[in-house]
N, C-alpha and C. Protein backbone atom coordinates (compact mmCIF):
# COMPACT_ATOMS: atom_id res chain seq x y z
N UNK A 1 12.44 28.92 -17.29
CA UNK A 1 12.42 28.23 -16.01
C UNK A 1 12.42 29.21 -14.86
N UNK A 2 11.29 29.01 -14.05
CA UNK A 2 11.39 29.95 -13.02
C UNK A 2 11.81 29.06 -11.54
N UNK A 3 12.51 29.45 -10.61
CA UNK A 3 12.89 28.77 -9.18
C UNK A 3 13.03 29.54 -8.18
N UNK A 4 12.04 29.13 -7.01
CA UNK A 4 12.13 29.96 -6.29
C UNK A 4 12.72 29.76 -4.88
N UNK A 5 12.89 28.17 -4.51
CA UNK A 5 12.90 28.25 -3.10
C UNK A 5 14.14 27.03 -2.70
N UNK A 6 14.95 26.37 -3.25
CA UNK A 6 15.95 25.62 -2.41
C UNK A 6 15.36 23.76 -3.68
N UNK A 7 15.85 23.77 -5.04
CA UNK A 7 15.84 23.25 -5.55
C UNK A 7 16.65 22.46 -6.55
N UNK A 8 16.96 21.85 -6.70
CA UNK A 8 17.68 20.70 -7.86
C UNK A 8 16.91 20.86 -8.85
N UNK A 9 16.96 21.34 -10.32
CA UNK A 9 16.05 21.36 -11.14
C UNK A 9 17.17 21.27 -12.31
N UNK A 10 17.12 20.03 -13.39
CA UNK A 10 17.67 19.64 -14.81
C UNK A 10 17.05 19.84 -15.66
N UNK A 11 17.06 20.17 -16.46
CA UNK A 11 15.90 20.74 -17.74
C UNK A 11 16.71 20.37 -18.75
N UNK A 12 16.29 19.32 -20.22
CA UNK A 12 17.57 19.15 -21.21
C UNK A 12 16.56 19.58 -22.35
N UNK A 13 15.27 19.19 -22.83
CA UNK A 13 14.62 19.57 -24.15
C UNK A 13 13.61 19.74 -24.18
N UNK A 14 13.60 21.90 -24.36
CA UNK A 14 11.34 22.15 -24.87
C UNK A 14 11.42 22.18 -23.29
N UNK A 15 11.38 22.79 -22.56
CA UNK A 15 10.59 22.69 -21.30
C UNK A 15 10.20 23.84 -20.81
N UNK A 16 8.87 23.96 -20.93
CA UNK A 16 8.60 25.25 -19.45
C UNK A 16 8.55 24.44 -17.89
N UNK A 17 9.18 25.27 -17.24
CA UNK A 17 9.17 24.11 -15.85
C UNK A 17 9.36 25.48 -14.38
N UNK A 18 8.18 25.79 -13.66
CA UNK A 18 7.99 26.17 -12.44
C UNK A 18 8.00 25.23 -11.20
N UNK A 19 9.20 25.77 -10.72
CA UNK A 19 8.96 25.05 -9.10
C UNK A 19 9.68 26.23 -8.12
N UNK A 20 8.59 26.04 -7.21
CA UNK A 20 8.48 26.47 -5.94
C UNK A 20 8.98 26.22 -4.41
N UNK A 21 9.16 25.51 -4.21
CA UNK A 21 10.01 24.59 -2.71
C UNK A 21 10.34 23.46 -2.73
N UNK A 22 11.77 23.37 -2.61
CA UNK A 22 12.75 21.87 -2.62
C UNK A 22 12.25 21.05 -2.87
N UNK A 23 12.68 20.89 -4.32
CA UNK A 23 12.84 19.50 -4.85
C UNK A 23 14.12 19.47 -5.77
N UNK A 24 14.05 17.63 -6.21
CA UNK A 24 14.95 17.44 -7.20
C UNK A 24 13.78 17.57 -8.36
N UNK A 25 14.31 17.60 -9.69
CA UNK A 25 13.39 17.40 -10.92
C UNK A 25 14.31 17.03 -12.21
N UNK A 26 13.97 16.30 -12.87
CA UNK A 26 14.95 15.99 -14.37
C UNK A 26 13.65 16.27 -15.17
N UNK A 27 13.55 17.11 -16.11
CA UNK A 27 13.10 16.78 -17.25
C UNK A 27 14.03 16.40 -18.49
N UNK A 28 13.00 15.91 -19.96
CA UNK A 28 13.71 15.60 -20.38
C UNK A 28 13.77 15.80 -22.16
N UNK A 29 12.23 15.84 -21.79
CA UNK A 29 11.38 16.26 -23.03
C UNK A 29 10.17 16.51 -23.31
N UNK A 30 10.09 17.57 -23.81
CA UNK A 30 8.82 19.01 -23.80
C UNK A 30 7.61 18.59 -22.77
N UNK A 31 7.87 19.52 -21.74
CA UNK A 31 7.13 19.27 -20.94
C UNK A 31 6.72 20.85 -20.36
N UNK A 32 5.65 20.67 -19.83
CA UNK A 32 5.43 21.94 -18.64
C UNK A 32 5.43 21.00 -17.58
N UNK A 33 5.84 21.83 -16.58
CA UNK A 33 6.43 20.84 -15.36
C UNK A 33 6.12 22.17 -14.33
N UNK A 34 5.18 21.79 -13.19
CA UNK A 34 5.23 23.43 -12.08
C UNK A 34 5.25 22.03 -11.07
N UNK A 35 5.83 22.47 -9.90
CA UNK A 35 6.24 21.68 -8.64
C UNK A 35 5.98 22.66 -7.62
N UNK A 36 5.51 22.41 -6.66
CA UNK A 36 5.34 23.89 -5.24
C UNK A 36 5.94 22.92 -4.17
N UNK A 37 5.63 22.13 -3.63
CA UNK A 37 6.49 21.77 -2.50
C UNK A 37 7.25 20.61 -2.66
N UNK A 38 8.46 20.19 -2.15
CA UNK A 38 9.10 19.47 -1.53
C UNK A 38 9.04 17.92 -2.35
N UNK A 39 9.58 17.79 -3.52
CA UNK A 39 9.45 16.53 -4.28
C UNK A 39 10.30 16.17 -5.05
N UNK A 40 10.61 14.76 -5.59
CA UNK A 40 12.06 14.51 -6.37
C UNK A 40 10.68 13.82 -7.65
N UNK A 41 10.95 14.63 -8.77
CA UNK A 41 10.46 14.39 -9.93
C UNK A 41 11.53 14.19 -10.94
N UNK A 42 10.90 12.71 -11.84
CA UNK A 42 11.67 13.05 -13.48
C UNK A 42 10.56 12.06 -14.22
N UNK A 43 10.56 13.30 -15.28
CA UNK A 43 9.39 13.28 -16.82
C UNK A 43 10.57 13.26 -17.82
N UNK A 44 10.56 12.41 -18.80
CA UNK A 44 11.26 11.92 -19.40
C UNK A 44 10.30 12.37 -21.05
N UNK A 45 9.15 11.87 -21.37
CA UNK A 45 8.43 12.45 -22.83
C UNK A 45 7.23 13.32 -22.66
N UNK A 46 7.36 14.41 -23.13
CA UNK A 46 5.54 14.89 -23.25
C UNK A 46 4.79 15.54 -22.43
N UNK A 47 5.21 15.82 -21.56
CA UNK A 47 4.02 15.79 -19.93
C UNK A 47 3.78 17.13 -19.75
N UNK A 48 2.67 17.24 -19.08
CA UNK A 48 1.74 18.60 -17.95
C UNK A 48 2.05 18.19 -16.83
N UNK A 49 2.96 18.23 -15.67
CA UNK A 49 3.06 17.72 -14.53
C UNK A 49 2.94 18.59 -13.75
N UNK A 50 1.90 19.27 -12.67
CA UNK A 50 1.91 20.21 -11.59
C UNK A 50 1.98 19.36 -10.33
N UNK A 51 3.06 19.49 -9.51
CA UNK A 51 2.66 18.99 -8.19
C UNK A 51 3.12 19.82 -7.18
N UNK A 52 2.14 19.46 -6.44
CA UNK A 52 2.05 20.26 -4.90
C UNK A 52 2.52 19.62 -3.92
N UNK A 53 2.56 19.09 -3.21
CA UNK A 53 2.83 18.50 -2.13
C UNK A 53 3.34 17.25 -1.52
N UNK A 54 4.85 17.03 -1.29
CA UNK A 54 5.39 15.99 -1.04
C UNK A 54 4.96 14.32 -2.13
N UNK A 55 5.73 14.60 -2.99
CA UNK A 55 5.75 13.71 -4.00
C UNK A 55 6.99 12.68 -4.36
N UNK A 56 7.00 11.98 -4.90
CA UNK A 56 8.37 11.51 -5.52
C UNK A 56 7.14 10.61 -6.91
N UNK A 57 7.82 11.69 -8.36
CA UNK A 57 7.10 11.04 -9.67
C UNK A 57 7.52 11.08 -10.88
N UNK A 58 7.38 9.69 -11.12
CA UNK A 58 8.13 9.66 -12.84
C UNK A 58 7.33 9.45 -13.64
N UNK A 59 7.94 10.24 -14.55
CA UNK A 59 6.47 10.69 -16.02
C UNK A 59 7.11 10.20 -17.08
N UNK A 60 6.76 9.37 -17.80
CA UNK A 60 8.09 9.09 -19.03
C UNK A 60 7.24 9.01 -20.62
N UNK A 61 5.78 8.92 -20.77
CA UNK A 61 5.74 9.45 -22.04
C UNK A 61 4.17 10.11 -21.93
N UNK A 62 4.01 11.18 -22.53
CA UNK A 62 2.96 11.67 -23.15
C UNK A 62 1.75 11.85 -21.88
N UNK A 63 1.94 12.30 -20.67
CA UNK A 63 0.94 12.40 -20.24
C UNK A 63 0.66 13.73 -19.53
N UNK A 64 -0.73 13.83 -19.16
CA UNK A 64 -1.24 15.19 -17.63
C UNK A 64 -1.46 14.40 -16.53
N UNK A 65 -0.33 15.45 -15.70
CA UNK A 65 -0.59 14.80 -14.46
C UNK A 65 -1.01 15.30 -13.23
N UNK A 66 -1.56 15.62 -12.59
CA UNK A 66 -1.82 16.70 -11.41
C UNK A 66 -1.56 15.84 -9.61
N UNK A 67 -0.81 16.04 -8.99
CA UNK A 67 -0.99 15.50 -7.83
C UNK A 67 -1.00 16.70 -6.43
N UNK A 68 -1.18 16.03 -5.91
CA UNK A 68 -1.35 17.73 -4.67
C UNK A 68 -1.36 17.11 -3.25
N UNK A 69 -0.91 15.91 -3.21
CA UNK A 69 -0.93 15.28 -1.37
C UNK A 69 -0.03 13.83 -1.31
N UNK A 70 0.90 14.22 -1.11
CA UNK A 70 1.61 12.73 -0.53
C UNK A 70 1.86 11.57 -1.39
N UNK A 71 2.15 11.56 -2.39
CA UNK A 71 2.26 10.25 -3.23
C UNK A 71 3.41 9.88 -3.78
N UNK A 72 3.03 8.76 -4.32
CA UNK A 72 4.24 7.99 -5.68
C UNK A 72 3.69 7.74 -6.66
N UNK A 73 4.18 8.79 -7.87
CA UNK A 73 2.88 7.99 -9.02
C UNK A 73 4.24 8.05 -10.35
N UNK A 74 4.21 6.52 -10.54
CA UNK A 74 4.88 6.65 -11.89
C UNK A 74 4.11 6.38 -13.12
N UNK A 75 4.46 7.17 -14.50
CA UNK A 75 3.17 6.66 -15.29
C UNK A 75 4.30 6.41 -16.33
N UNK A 76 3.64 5.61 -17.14
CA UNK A 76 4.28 5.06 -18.86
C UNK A 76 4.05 5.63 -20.15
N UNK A 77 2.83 5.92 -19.99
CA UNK A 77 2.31 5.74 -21.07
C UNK A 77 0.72 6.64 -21.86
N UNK A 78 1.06 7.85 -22.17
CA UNK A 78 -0.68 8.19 -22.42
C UNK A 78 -1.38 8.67 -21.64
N UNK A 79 -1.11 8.90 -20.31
CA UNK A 79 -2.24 9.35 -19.33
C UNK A 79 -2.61 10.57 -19.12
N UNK A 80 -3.62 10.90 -18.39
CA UNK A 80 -4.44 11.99 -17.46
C UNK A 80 -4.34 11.56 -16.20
N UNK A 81 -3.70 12.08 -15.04
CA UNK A 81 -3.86 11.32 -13.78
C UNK A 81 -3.93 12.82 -12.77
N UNK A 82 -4.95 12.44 -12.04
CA UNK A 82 -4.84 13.62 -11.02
C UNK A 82 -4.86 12.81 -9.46
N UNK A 83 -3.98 13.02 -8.73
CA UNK A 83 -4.01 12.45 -7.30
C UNK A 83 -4.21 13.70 -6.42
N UNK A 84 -4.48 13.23 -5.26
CA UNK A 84 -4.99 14.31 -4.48
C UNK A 84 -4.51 14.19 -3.01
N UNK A 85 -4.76 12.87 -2.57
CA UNK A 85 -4.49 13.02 -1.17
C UNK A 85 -3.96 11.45 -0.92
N UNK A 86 -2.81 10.73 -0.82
CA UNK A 86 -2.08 9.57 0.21
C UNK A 86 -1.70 8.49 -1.08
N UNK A 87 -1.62 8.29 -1.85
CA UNK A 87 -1.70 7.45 -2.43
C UNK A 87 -0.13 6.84 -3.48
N UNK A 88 -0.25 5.19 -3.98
CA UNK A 88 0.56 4.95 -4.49
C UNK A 88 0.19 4.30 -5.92
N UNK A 89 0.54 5.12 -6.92
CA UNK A 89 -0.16 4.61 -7.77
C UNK A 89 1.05 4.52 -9.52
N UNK A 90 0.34 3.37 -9.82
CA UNK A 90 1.61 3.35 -11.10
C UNK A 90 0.01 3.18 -12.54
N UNK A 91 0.79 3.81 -13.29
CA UNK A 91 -0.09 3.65 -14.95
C UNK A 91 0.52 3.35 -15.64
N UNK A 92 0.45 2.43 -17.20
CA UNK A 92 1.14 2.39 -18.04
C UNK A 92 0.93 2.26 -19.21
N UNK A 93 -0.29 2.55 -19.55
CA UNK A 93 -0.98 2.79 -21.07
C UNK A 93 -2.19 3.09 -21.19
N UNK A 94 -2.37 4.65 -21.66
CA UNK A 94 -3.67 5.33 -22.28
C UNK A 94 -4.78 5.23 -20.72
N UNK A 95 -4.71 6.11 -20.03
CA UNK A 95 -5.47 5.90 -18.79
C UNK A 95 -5.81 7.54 -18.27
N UNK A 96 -6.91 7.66 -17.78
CA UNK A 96 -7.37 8.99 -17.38
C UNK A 96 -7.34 8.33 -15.44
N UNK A 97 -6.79 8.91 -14.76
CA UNK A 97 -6.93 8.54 -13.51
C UNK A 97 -7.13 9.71 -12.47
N UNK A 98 -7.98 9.16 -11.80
CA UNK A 98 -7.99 10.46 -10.40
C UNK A 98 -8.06 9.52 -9.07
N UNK A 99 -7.67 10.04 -8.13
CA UNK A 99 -7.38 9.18 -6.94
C UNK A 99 -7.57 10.13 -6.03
N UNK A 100 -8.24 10.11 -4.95
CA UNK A 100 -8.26 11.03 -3.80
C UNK A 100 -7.40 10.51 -2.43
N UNK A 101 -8.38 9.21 -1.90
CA UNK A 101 -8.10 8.84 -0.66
C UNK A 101 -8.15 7.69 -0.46
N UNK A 102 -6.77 7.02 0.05
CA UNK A 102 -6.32 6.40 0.39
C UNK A 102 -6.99 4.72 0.20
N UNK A 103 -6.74 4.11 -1.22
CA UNK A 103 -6.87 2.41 -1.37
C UNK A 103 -5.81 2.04 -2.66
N UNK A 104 -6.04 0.74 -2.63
CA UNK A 104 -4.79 0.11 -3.35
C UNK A 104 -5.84 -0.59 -4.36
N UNK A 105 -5.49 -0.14 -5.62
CA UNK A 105 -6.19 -0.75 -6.66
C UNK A 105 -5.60 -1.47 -8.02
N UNK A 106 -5.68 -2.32 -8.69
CA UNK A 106 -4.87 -2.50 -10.02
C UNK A 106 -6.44 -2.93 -11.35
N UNK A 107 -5.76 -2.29 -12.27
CA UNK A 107 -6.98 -2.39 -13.29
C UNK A 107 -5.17 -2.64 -14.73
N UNK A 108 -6.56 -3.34 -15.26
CA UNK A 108 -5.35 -3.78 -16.61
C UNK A 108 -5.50 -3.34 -18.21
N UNK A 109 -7.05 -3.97 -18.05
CA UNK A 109 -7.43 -3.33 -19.86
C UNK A 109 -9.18 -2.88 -19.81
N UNK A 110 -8.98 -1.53 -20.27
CA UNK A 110 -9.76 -1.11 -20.81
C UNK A 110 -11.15 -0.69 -20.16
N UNK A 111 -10.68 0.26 -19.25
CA UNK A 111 -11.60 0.49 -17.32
C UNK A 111 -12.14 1.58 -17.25
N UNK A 112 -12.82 1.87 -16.88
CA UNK A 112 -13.26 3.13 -15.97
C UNK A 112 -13.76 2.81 -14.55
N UNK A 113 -12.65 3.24 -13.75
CA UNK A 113 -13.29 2.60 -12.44
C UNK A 113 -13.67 3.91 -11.15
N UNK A 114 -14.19 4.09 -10.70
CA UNK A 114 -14.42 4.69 -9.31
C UNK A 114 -14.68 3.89 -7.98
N UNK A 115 -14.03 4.12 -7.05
CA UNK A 115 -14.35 3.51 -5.91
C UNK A 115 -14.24 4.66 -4.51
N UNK A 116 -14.84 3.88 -3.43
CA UNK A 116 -15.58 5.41 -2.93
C UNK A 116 -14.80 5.16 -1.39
N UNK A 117 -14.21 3.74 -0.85
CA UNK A 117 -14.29 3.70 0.55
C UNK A 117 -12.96 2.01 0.89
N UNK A 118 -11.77 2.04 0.83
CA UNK A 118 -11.14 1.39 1.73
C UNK A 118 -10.72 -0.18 1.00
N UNK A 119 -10.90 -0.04 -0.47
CA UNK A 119 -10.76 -1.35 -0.85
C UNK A 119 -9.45 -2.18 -1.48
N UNK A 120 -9.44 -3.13 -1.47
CA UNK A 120 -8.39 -4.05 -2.91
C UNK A 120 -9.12 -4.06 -3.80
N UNK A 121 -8.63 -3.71 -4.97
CA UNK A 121 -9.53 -4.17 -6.53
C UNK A 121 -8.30 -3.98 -7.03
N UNK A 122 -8.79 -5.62 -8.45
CA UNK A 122 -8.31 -5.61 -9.08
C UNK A 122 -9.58 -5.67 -10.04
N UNK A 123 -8.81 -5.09 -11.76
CA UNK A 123 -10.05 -5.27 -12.94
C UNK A 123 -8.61 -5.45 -13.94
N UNK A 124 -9.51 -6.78 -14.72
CA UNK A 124 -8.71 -6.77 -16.06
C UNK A 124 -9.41 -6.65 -17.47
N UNK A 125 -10.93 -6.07 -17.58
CA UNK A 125 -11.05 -6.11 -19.04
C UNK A 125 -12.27 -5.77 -19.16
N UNK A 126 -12.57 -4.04 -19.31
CA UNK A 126 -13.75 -3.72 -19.85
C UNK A 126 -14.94 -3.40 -18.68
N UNK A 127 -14.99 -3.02 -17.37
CA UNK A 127 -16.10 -3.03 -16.40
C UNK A 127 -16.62 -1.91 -16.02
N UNK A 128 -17.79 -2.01 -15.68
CA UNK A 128 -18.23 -1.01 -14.73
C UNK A 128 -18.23 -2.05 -13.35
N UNK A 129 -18.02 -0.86 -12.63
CA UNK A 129 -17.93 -1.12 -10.99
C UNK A 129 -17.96 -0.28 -10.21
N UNK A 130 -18.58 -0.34 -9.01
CA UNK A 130 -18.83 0.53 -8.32
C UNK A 130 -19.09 -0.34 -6.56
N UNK A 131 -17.72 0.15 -5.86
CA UNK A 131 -17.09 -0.16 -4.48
C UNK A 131 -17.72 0.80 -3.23
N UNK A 132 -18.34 0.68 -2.29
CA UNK A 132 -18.28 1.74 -0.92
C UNK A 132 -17.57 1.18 0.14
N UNK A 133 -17.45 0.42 0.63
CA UNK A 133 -16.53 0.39 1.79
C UNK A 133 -16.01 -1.49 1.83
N UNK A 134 -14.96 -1.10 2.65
CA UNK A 134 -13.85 -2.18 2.66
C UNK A 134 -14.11 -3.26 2.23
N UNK A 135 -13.73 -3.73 0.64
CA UNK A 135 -14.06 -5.13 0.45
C UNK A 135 -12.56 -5.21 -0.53
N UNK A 136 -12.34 -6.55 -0.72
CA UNK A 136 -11.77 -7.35 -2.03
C UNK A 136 -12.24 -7.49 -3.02
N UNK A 137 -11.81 -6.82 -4.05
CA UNK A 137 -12.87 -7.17 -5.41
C UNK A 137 -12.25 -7.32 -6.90
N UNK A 138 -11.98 -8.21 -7.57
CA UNK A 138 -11.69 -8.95 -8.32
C UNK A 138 -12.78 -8.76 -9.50
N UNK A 139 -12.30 -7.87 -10.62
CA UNK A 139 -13.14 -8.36 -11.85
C UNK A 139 -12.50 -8.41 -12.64
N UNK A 140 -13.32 -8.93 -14.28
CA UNK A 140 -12.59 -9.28 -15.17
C UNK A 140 -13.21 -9.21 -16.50
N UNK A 141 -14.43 -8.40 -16.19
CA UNK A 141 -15.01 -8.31 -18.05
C UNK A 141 -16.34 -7.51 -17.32
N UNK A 142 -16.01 -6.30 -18.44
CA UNK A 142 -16.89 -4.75 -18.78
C UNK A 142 -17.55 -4.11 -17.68
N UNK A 143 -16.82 -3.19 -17.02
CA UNK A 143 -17.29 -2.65 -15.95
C UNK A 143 -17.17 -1.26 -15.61
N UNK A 144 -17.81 -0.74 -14.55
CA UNK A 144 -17.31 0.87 -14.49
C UNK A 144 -17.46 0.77 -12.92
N UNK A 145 -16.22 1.31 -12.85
CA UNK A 145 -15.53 1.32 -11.36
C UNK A 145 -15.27 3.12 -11.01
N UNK A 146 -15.51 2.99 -8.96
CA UNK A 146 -15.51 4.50 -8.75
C UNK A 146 -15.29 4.34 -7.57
N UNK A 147 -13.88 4.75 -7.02
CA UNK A 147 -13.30 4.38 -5.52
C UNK A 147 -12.74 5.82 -4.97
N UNK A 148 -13.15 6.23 -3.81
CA UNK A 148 -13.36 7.51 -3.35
C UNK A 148 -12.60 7.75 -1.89
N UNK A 149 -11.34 6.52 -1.51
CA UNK A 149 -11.51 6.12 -0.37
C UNK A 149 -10.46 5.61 -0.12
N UNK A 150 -9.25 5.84 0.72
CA UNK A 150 -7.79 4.71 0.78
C UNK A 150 -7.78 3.82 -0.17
N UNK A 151 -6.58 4.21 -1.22
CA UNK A 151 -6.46 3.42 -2.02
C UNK A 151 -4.81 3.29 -2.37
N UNK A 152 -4.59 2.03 -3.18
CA UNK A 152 -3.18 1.60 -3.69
C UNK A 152 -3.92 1.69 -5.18
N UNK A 153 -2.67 1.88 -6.17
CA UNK A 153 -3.40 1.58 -7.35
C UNK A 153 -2.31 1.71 -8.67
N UNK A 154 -2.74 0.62 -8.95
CA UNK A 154 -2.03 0.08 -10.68
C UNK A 154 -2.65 -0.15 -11.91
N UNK A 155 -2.31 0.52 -12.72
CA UNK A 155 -3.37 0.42 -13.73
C UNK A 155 -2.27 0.36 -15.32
N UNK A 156 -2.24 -0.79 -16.38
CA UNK A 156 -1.52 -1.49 -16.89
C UNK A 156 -1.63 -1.17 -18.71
N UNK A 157 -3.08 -1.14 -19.08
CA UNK A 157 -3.47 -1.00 -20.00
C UNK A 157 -4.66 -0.44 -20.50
N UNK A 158 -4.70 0.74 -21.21
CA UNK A 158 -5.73 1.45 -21.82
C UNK A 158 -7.20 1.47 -20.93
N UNK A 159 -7.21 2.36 -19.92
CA UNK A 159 -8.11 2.55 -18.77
C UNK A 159 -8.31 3.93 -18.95
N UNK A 160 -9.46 4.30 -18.46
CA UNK A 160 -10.42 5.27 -17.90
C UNK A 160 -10.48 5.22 -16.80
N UNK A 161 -9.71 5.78 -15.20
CA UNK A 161 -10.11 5.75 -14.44
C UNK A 161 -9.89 7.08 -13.30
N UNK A 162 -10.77 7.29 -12.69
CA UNK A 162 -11.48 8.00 -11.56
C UNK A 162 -11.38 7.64 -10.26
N UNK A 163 -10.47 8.08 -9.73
CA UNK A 163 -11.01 7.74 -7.94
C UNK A 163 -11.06 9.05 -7.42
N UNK A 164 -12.01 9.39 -6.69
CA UNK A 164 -12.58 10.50 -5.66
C UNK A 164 -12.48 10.16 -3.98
């Protein structure tokens, strides 16, 4: 465990864990965990968690997570999630996610979504889709989604998803 700058850091099992400027952090189990600024983290099973920049995130089984701008991301279950810039986002089974800027999304089973510009979406089962600017959008069977753009976002069950 390396610490460098004004941190709370718990470490109980298997952990490599770098952080860099104030935060809290619990790990809990085998994780690599690097933190650089200012965030209250706890990963509980499994995880790759690097975050950068003003966070608060709970990791609790088996996932990679990368965030680097302003968020809340709790995940469950299985994931890949990379956030980037404003966002609030929860996962909870088998999901690859990336999120850039700023929208609120929920997907449930079995997604790959991207969206590019300012929307609500929800998806529950299997779609492609593809969003550019501010709408409501509601699907519900086989789609591929790609949202690039202010977003919220929840994603529930076994998803593929992408936001840029």
């Amino acid at each position: 465990m390396t610490v460098t700058q004004g941190f709370y850091v718990t470490v109980i099992q298997g952990f490599y864990m770098t952080v860099t400027q104030v935060l809290s952090m619990i790990v809990t189990q085998g994780f690599y965990m690097k933190v650089t600024q200012v965030f209250y983290m706890t990963v509980t099973q499994g995880l790759y968690v690097p975050v950068i920049q003003g966070f608060y995130m709970k990791v609790t089984q088996g996932f990679y997570m990368t965030v680097t701008q302003g968020f809340y991301v709790p995940v469950i279950q299985g994931f890949y999630m990379k956030v980037t810039q404003g966002f609030y986002m929860t996962v909870t089974q088998g999901f690859y996610m990336k999120v850039t800027q700023g929208l609120y999304m929920i997907v449930t089973q079995g997604i790959y979504m991207t969206v590019t510009q300012v929307f609500y979406m929800m998806v529950t089962q299997g779609f492609y889709m593809t969003v550019t600017q501010g709408l409501y959008m509601i699907v519900t069977q086989g789609f591929y989604m790609t949202v690039t753009q202010v977003l919220y976002m929840t994603v529930t069950l076994g998803l593929y998803m992408t936001v840029t």
